[in-house]
PDB file of N, CA and C in Angstrom:
ATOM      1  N   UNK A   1       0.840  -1.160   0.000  1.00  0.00           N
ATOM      2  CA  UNK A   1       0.000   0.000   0.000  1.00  0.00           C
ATOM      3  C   UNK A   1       0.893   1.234   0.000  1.00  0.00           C
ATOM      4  N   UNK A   2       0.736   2.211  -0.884  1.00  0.00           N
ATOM      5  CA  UNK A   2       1.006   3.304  -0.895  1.00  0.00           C
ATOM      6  C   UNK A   2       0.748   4.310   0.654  1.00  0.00           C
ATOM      7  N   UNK A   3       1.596   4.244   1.152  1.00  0.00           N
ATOM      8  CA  UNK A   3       1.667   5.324   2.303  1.00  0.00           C
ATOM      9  C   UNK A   3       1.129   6.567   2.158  1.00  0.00           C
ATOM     10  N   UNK A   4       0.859   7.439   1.094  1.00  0.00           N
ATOM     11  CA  UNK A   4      -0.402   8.373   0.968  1.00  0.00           C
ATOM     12  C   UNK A   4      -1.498   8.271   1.312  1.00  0.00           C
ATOM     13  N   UNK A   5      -1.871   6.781   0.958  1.00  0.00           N
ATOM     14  CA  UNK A   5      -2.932   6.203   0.963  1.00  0.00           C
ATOM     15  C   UNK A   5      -3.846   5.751   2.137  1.00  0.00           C
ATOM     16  N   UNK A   6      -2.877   5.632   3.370  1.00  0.00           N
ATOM     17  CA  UNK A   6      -3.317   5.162   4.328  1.00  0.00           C
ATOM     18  C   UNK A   6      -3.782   5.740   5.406  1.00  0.00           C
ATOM     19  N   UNK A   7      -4.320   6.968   5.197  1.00  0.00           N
ATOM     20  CA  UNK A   7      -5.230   7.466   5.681  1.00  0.00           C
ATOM     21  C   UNK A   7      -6.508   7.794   5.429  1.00  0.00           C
ATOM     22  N   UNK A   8      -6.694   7.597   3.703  1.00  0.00           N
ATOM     23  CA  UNK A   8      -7.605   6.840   3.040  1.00  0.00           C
ATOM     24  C   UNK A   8      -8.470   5.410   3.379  1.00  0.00           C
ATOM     25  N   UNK A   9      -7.210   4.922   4.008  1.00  0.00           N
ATOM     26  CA  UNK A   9      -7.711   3.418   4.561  1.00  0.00           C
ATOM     27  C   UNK A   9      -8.345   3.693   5.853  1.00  0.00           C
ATOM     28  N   UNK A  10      -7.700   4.025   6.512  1.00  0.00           N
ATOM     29  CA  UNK A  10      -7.780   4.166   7.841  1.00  0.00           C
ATOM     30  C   UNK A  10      -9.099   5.028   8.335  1.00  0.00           C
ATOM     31  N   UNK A  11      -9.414   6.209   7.132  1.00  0.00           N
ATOM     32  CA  UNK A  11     -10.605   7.148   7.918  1.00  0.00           C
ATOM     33  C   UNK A  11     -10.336   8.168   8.675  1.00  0.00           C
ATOM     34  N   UNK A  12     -11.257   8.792   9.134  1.00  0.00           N
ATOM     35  CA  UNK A  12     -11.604   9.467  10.318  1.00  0.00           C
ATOM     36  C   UNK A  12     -11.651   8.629  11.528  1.00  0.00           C
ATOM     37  N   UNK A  13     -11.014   9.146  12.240  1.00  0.00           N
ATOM     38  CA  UNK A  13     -10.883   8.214  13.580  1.00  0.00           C
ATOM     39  C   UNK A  13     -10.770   6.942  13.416  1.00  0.00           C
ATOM     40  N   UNK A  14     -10.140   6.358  12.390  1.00  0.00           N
ATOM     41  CA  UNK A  14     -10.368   4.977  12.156  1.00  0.00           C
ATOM     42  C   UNK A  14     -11.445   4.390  11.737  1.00  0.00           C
ATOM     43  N   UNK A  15     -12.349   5.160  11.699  1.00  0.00           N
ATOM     44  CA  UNK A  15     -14.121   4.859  11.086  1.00  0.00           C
ATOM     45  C   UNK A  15     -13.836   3.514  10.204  1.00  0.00           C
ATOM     46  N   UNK A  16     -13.584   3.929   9.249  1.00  0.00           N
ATOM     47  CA  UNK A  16     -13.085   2.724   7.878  1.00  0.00           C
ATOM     48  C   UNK A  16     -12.527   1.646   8.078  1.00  0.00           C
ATOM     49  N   UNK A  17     -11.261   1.868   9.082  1.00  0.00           N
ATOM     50  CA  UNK A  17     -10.579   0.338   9.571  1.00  0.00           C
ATOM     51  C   UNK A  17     -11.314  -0.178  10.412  1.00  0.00           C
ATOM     52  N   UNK A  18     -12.043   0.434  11.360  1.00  0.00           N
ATOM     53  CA  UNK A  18     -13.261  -0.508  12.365  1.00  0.00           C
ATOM     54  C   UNK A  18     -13.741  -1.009  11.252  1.00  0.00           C
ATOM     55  N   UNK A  19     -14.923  -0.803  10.587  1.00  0.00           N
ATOM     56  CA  UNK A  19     -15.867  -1.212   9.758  1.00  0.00           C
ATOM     57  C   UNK A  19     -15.479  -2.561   9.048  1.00  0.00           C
ATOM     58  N   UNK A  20     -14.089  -2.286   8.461  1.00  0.00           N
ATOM     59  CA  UNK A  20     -13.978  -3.075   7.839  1.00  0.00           C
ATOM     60  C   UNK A  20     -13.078  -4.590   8.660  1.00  0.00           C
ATOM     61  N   UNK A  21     -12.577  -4.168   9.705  1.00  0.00           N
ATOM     62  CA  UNK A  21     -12.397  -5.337  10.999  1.00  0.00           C
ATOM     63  C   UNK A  21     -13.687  -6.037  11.112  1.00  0.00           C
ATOM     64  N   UNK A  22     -14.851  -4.898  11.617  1.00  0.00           N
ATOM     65  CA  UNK A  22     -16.105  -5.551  11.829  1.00  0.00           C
ATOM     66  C   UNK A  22     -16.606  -6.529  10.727  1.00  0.00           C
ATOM     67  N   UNK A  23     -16.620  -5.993   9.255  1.00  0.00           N
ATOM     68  CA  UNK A  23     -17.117  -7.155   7.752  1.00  0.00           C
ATOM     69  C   UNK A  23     -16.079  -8.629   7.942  1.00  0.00           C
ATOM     70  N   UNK A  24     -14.790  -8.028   8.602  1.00  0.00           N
ATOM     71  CA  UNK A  24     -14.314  -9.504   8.224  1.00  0.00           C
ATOM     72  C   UNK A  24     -14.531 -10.343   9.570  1.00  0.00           C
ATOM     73  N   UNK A  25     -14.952  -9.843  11.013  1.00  0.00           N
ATOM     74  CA  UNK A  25     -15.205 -10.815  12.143  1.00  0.00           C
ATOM     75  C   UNK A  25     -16.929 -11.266  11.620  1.00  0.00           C
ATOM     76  N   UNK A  26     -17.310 -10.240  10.871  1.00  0.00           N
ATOM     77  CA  UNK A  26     -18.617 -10.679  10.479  1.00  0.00           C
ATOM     78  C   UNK A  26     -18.850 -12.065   9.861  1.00  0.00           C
ATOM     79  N   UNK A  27     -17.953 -12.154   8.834  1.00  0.00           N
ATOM     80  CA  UNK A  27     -17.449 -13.400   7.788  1.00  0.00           C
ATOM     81  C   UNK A  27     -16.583 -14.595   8.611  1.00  0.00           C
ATOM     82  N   UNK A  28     -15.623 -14.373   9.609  1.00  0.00           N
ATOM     83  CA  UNK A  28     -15.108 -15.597   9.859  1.00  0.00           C
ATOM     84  C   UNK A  28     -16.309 -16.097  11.072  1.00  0.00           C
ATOM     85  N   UNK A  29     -17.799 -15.293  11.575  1.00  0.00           N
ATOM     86  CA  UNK A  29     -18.326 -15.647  12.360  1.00  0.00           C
ATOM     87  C   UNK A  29     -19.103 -16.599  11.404  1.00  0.00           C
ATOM     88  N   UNK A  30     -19.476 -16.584  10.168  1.00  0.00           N
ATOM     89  CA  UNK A  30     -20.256 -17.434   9.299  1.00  0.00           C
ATOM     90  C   UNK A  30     -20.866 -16.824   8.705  1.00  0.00           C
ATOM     91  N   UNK A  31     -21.420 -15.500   9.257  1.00  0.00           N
ATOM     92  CA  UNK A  31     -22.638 -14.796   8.635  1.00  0.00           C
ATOM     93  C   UNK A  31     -22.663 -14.198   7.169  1.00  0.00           C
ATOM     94  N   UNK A  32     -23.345 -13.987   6.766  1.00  0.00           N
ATOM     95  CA  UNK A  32     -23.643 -13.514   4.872  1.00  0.00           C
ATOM     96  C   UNK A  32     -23.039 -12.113   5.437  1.00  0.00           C
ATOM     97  N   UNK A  33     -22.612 -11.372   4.732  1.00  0.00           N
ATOM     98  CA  UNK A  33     -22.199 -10.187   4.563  1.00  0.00           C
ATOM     99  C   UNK A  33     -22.441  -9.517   3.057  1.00  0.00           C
ATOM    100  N   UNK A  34     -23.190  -8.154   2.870  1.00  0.00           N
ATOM    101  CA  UNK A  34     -23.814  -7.604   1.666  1.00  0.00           C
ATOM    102  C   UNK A  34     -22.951  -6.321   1.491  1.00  0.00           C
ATOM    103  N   UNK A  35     -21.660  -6.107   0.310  1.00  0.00           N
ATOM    104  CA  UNK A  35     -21.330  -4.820   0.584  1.00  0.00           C
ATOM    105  C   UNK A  35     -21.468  -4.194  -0.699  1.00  0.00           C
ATOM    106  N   UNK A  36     -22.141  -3.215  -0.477  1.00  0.00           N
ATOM    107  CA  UNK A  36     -22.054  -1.986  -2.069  1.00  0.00           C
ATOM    108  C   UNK A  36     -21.159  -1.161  -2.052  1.00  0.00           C
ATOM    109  N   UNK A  37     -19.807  -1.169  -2.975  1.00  0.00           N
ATOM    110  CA  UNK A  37     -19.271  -0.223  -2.886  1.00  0.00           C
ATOM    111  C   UNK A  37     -19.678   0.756  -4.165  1.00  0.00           C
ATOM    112  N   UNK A  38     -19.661   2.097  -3.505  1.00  0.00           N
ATOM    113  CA  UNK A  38     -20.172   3.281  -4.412  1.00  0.00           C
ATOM    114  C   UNK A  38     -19.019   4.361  -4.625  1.00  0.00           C
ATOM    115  N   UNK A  39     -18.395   4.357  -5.971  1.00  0.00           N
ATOM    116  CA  UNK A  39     -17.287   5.024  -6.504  1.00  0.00           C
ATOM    117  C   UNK A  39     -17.655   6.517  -6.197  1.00  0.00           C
ATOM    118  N   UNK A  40     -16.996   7.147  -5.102  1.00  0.00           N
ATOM    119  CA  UNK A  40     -17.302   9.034  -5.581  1.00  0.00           C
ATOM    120  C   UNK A  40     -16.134   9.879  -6.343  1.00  0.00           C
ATOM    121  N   UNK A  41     -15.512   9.292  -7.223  1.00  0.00           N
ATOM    122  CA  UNK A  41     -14.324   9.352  -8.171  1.00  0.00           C
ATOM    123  C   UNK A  41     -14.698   9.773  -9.221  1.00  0.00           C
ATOM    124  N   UNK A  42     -15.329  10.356  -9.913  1.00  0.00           N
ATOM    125  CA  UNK A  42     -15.960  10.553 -11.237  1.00  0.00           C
ATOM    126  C   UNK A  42     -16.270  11.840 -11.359  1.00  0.00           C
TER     127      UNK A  42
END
C-alpha cells in the first residue's frame, strides 16, 4: 500500500478500519455479509 494512501484506509478516527475489521469478524463468524461499494471518483 502506498503510504499516501493510508489514511484513506484508515478514515476518520479509524471509522473505515473498524468497519472493515467488523465485515471480516462478520465473515469468519459465518454470517452472509452484503457490501455496495459506491465510486465518488468521477
Amino acid at each position: 500500500m502506498n503510504p499516501e494512501d493510508l489514511g484513506r484506509v484508515i478514515g476518520r478516527a479509524g471509522r473505515t478500519a473498524k468497519a472493515l475489521r467488523t465485515l471480516v469478524a462478520a465473515l469468519a463468524d459465518g454470517r452472509r455479509v452484503r457490501v455496495d461499494v459506491v465510486d465518488t471518483d468521477f
